[in-house]
Protein backbone atom coordinates (compact mmCIF):
# COMPACT_ATOMS: atom_id res chain seq x y z
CA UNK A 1 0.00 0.00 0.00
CA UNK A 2 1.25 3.66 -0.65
CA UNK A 3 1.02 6.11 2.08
CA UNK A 4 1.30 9.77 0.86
CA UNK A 5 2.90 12.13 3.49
CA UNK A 6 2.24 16.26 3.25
CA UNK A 7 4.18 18.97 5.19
CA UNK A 8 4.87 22.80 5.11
CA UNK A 9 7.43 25.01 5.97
CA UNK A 10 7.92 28.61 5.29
CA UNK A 11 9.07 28.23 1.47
CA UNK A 12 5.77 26.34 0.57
CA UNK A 13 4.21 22.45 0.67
CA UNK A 14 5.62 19.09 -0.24
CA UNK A 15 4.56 15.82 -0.88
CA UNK A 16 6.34 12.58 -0.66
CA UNK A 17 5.21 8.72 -1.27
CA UNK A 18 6.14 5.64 0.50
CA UNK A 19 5.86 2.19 -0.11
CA UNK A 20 5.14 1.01 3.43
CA UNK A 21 3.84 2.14 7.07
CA UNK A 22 6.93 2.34 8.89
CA UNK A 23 8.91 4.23 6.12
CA UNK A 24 5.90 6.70 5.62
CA UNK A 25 5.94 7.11 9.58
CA UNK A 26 10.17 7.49 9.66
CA UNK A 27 9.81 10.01 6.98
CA UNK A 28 7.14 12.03 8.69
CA UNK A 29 9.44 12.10 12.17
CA UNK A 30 11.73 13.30 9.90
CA UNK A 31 10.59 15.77 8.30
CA UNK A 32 9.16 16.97 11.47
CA UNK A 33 12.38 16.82 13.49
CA UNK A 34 13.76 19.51 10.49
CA UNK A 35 11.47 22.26 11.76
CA UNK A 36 8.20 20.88 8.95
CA UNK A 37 4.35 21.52 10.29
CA UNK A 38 0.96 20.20 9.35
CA UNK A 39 3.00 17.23 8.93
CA UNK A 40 0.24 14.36 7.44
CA UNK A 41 -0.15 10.71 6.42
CA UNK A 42 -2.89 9.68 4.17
CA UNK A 43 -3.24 5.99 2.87
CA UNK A 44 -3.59 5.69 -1.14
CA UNK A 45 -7.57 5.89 -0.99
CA UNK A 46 -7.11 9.56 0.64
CA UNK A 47 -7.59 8.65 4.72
CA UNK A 48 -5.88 10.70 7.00
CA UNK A 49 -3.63 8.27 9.20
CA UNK A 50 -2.31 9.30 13.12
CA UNK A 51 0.92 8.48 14.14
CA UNK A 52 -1.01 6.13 16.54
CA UNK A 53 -2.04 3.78 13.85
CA UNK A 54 0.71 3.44 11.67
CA UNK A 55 3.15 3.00 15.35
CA UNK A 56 0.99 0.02 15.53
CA UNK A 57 1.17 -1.35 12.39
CA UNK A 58 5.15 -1.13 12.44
CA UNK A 59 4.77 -3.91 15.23
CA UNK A 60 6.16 -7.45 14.53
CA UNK A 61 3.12 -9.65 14.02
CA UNK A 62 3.72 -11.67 17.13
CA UNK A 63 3.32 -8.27 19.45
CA UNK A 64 0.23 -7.18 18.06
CA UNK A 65 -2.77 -6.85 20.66
């Protein structure tokens, strides 16, 4: 699945693509960390995604509740 993450600084808006949960949730800590806002993750049918949801997902199977 593709996750889609947006963000804004003061020269303007970006938009990146991932192939996978915890990339797309590494990238937005990232780009966060470097001083980005309005930093979002939306799944490739458009649903906005909390950090809550992907952490979860980036779980080894076996830890899952």
């Amino acid at each position: 699945m593709v996750y889609n993450i947006f963000a804004q600084n003061l020269l303007g808006a970006i938009a990146l693509e991932r192939e996978n949960a915890p990339s797309a949730l590494k990238k937005a800590r990232e780009l966060r960390q470097d001083g980005m806002w309005n930093v979002r993750i939306a799944d490739e049918e458009g649903h906005w995604l909390s950090e809550d949801v992907l952490a979860f997902n980036e779980e080894p199977q076996g830890l899952q509740h």
